[in-house]
PDB file of N, CA and C in Angstrom:
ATOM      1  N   UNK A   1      90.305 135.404  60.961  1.00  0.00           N
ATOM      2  CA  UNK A   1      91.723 135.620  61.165  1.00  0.00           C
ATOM      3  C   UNK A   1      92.416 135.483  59.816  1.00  0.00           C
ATOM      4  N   UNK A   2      93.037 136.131  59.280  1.00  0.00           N
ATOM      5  CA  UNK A   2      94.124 136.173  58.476  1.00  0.00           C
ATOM      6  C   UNK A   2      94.942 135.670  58.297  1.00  0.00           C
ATOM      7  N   UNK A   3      94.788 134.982  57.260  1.00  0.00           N
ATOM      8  CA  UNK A   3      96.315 133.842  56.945  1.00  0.00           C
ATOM      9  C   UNK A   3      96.249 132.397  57.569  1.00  0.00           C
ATOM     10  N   UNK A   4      94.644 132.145  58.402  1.00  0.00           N
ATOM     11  CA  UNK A   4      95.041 131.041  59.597  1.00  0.00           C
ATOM     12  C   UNK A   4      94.970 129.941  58.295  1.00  0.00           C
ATOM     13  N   UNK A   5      93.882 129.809  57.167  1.00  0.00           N
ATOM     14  CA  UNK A   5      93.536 128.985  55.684  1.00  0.00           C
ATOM     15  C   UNK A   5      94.946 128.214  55.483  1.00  0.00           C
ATOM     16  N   UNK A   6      95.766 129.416  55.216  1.00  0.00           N
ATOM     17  CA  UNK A   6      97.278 129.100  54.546  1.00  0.00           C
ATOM     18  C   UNK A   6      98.132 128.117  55.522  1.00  0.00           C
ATOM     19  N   UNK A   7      97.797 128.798  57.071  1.00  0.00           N
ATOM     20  CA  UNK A   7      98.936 127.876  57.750  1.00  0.00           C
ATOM     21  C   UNK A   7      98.123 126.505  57.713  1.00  0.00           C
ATOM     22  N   UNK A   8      97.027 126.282  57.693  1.00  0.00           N
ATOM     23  CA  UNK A   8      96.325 124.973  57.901  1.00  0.00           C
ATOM     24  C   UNK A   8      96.642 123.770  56.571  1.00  0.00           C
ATOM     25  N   UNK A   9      97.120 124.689  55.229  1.00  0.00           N
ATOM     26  CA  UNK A   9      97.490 124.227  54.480  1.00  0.00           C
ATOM     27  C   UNK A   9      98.901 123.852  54.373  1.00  0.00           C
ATOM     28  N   UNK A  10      99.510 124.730  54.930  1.00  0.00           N
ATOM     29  CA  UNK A  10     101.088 123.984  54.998  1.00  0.00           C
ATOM     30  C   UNK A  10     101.514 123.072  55.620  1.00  0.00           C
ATOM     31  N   UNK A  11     102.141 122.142  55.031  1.00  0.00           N
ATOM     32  CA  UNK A  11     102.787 121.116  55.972  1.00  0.00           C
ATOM     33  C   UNK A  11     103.674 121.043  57.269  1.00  0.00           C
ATOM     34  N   UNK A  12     104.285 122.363  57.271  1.00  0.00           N
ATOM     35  CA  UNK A  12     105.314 122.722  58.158  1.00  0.00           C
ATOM     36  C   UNK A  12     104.674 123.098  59.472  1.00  0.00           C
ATOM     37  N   UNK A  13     103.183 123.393  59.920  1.00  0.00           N
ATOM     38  CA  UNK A  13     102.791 124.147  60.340  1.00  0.00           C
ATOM     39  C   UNK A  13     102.762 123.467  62.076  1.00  0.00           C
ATOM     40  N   UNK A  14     103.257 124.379  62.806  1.00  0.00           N
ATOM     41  CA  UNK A  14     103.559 123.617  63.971  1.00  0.00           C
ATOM     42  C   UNK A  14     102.158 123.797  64.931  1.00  0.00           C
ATOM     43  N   UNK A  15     101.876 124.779  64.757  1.00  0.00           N
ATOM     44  CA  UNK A  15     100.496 125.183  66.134  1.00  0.00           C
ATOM     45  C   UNK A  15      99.563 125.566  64.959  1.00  0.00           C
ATOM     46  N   UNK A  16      98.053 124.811  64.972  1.00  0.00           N
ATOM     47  CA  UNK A  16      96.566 125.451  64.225  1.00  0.00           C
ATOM     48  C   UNK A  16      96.248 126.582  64.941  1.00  0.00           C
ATOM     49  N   UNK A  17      96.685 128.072  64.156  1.00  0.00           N
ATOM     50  CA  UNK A  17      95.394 129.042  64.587  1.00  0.00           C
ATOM     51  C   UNK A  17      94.011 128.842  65.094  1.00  0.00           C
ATOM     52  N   UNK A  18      93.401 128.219  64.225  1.00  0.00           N
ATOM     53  CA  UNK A  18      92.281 127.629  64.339  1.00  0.00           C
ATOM     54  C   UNK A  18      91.475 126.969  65.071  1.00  0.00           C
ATOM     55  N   UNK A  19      92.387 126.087  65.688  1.00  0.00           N
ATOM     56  CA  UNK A  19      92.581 124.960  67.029  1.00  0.00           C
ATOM     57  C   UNK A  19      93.810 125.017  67.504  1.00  0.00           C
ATOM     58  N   UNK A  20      93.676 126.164  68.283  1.00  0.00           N
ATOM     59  CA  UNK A  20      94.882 126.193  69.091  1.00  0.00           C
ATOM     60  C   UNK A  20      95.462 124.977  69.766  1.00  0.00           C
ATOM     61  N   UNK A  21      94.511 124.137  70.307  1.00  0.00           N
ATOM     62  CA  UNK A  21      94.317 122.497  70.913  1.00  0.00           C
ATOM     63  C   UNK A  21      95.095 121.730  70.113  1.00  0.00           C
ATOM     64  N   UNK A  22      95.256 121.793  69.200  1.00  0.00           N
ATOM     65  CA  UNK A  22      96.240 120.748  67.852  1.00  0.00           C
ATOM     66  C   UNK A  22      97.375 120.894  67.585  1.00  0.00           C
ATOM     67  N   UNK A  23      98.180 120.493  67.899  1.00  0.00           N
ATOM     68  CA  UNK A  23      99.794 120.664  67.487  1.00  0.00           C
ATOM     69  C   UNK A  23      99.587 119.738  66.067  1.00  0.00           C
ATOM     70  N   UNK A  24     100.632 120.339  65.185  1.00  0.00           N
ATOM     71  CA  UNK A  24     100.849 119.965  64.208  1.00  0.00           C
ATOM     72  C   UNK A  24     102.312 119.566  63.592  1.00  0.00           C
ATOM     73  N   UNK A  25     102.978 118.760  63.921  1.00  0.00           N
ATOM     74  CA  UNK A  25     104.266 118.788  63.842  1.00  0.00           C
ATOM     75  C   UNK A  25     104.563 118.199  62.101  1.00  0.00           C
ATOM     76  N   UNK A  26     105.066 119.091  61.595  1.00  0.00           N
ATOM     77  CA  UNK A  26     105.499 118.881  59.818  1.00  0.00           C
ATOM     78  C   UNK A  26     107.030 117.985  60.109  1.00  0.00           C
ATOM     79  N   UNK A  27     107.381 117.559  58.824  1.00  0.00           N
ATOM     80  CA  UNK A  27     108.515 116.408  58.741  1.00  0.00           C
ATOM     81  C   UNK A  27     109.150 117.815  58.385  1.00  0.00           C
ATOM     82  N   UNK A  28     109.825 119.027  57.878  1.00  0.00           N
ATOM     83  CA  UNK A  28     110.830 119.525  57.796  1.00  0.00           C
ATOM     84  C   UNK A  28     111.243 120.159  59.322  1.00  0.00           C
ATOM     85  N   UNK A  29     109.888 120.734  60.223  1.00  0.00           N
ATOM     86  CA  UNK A  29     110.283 121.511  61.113  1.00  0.00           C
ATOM     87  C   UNK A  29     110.285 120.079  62.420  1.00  0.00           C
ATOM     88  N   UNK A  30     110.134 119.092  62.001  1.00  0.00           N
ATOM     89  CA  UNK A  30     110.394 117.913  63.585  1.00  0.00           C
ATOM     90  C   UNK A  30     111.151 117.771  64.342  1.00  0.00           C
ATOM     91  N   UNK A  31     112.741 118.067  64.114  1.00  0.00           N
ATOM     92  CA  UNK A  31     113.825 118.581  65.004  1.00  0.00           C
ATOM     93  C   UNK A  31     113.306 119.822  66.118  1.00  0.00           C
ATOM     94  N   UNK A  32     113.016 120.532  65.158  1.00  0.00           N
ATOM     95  CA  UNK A  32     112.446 121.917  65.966  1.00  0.00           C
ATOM     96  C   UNK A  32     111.411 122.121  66.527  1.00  0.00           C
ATOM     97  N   UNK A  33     110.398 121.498  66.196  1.00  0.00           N
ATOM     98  CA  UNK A  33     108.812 121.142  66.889  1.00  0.00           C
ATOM     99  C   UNK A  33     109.511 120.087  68.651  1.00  0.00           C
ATOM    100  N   UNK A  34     110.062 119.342  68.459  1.00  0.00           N
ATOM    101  CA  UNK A  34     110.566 118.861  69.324  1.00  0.00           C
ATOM    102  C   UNK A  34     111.363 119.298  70.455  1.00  0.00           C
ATOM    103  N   UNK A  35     112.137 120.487  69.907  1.00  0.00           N
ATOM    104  CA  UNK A  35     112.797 121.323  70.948  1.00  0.00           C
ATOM    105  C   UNK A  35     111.836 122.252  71.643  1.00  0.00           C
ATOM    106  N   UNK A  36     111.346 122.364  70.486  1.00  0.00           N
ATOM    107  CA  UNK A  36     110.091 123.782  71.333  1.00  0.00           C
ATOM    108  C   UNK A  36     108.922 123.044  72.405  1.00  0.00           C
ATOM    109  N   UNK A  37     108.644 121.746  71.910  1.00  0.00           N
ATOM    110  CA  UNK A  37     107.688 120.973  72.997  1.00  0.00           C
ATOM    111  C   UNK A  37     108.420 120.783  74.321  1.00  0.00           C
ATOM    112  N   UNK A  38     109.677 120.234  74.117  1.00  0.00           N
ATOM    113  CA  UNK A  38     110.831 119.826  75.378  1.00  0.00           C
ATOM    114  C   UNK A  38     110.525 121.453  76.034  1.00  0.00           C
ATOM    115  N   UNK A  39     111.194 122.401  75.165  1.00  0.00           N
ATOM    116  CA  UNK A  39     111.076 123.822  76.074  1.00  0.00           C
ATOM    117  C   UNK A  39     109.923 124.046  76.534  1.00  0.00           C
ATOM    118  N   UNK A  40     108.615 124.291  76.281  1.00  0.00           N
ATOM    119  CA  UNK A  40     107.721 124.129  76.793  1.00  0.00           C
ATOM    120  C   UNK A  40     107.372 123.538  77.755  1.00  0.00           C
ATOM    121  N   UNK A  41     107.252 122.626  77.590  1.00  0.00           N
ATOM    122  CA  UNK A  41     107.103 121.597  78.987  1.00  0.00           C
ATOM    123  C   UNK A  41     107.544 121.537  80.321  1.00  0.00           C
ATOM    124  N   UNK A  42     108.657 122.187  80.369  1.00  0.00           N
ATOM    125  CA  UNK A  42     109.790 122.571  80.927  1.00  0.00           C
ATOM    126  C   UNK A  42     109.734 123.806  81.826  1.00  0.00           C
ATOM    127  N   UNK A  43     108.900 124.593  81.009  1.00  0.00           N
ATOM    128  CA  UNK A  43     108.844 125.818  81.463  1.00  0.00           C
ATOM    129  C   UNK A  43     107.405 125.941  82.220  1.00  0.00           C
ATOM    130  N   UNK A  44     106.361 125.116  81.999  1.00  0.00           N
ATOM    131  CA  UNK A  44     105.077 124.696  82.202  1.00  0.00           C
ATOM    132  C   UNK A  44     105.416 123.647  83.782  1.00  0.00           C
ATOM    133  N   UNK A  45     106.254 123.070  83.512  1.00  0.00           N
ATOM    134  CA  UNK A  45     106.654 122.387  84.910  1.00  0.00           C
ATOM    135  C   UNK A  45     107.419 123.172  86.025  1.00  0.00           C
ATOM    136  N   UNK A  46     108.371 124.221  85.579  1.00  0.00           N
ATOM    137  CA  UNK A  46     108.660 125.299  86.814  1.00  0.00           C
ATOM    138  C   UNK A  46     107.771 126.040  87.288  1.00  0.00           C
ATOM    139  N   UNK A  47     106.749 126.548  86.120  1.00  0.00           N
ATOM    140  CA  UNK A  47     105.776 127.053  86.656  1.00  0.00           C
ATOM    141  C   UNK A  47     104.851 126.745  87.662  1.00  0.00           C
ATOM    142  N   UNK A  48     105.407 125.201  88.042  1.00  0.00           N
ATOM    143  CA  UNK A  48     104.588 124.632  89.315  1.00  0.00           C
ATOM    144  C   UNK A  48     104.948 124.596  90.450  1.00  0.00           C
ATOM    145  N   UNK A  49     106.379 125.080  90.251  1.00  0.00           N
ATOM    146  CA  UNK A  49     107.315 124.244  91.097  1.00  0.00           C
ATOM    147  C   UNK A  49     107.013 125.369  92.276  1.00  0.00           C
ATOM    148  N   UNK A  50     107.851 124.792  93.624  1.00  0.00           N
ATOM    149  CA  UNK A  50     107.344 126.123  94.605  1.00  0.00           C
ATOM    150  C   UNK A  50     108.040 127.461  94.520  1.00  0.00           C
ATOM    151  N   UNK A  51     109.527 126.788  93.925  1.00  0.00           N
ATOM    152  CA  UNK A  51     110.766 128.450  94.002  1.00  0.00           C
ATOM    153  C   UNK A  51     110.870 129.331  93.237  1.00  0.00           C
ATOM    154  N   UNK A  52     109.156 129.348  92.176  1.00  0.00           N
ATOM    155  CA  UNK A  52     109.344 130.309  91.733  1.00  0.00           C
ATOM    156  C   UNK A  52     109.853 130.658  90.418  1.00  0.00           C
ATOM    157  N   UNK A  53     110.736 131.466  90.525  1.00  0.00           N
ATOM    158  CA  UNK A  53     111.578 132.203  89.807  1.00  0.00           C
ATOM    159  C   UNK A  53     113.163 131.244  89.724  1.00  0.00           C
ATOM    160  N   UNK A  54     113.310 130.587  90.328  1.00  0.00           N
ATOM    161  CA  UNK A  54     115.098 129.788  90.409  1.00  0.00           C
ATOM    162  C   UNK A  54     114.221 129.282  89.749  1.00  0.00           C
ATOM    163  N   UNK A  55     113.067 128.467  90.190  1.00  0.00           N
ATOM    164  CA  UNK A  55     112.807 126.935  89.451  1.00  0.00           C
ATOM    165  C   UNK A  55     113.031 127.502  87.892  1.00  0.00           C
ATOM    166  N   UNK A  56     112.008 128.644  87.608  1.00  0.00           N
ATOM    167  CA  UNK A  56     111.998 128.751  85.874  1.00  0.00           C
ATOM    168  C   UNK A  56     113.322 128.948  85.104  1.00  0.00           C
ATOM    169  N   UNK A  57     114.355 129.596  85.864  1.00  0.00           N
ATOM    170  CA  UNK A  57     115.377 129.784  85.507  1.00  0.00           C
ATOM    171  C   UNK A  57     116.680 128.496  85.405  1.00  0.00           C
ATOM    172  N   UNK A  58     116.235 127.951  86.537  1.00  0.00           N
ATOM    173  CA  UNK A  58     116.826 126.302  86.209  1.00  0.00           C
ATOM    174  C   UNK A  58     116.441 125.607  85.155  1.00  0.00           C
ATOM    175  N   UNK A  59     115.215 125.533  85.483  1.00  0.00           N
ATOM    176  CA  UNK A  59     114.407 125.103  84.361  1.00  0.00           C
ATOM    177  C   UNK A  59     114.760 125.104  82.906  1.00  0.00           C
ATOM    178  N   UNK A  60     114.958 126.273  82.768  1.00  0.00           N
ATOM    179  CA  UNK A  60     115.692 127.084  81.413  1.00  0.00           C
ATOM    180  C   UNK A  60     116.856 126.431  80.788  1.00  0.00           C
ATOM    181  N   UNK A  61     117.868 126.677  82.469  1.00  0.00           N
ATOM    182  CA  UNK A  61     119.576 126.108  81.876  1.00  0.00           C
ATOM    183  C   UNK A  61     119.410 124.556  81.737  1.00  0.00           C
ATOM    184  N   UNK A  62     118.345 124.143  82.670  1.00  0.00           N
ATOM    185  CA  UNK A  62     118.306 122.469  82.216  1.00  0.00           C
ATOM    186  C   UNK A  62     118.443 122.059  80.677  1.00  0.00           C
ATOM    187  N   UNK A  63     117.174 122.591  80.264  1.00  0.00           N
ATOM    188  CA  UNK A  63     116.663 122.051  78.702  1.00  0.00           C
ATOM    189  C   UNK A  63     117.323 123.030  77.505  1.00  0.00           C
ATOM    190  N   UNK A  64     118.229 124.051  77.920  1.00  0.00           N
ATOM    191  CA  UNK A  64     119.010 124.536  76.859  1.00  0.00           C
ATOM    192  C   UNK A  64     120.456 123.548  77.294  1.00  0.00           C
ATOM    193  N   UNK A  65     120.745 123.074  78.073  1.00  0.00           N
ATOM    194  CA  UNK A  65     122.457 122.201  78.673  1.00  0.00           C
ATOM    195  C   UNK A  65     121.347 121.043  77.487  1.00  0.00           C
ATOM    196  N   UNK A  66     120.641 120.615  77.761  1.00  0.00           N
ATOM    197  CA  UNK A  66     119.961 118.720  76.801  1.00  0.00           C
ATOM    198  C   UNK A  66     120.220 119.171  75.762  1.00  0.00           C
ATOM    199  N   UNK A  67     119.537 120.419  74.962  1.00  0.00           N
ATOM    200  CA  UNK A  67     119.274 120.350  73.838  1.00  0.00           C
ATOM    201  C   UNK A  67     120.791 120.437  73.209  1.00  0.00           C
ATOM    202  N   UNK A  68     121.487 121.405  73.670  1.00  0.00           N
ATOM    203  CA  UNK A  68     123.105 122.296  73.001  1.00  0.00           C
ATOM    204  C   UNK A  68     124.114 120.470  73.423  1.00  0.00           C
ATOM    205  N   UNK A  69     123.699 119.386  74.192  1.00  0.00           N
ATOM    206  CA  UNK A  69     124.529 118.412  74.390  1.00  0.00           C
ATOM    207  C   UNK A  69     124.176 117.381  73.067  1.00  0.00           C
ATOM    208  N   UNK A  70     123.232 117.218  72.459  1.00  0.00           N
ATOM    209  CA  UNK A  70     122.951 116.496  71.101  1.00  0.00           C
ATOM    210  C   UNK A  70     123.907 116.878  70.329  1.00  0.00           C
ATOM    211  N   UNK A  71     123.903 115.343  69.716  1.00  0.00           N
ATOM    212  CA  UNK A  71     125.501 115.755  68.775  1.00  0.00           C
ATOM    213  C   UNK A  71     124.321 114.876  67.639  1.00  0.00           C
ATOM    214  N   UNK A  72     124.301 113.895  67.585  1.00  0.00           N
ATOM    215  CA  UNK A  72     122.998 113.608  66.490  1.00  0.00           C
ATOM    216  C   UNK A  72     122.109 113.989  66.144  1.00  0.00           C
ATOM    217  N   UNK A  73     120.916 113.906  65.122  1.00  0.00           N
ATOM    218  CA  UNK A  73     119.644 114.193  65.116  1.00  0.00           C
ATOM    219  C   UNK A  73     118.573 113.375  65.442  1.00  0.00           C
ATOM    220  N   UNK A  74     117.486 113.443  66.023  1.00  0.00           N
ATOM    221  CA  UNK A  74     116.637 112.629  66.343  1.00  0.00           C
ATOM    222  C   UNK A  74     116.261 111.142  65.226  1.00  0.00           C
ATOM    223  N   UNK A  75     116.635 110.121  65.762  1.00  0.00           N
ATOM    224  CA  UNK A  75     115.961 109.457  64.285  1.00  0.00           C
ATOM    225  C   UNK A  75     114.828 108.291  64.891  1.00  0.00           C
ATOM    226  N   UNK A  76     113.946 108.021  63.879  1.00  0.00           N
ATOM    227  CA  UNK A  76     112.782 107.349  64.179  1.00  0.00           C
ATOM    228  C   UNK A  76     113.049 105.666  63.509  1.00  0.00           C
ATOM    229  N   UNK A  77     112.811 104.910  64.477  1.00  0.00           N
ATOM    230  CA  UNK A  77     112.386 103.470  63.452  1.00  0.00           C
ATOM    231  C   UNK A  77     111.449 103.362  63.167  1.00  0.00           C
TER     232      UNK A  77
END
């Protein structure tokens, strides 16, 4: 695969080509690695749900209403 060397080398790099199995969350993209896991998850859990199509779509307005309600940035102790 092409280019997978380079992303394995960058720090930023959120998902290994390589090992798809490995998340990789970099310190510039961690705000954003974080939203995309929340979305994910999210969307991986309607997908269970029984209604379908509302669920994914709830689903949706749920975790875009969390994310667009942050007025801070995530911070770590």
């Amino acid at each position: 695969m092409a280019g997978a060397g380079s992303l394995l080398r960058n720090p930023v790099t959120l998902i290994s080509l390589e090992k798809p199995d490995t998340i990789r969350i970099g310190l510039k993209l961690e705000k954003i690695a974080i939203k995309s896991l929340v979305f994910i998850a999210a969307i991986l859990l309607a997908g269970h749900a029984e209604e379908g199509n509302a669920a994914f779509i709830s689903g949706n307005f749920a975790v875009v209403s969390i994310l667009s309600s942050r007025q801070r940035p995530l911070r770590y102790r």
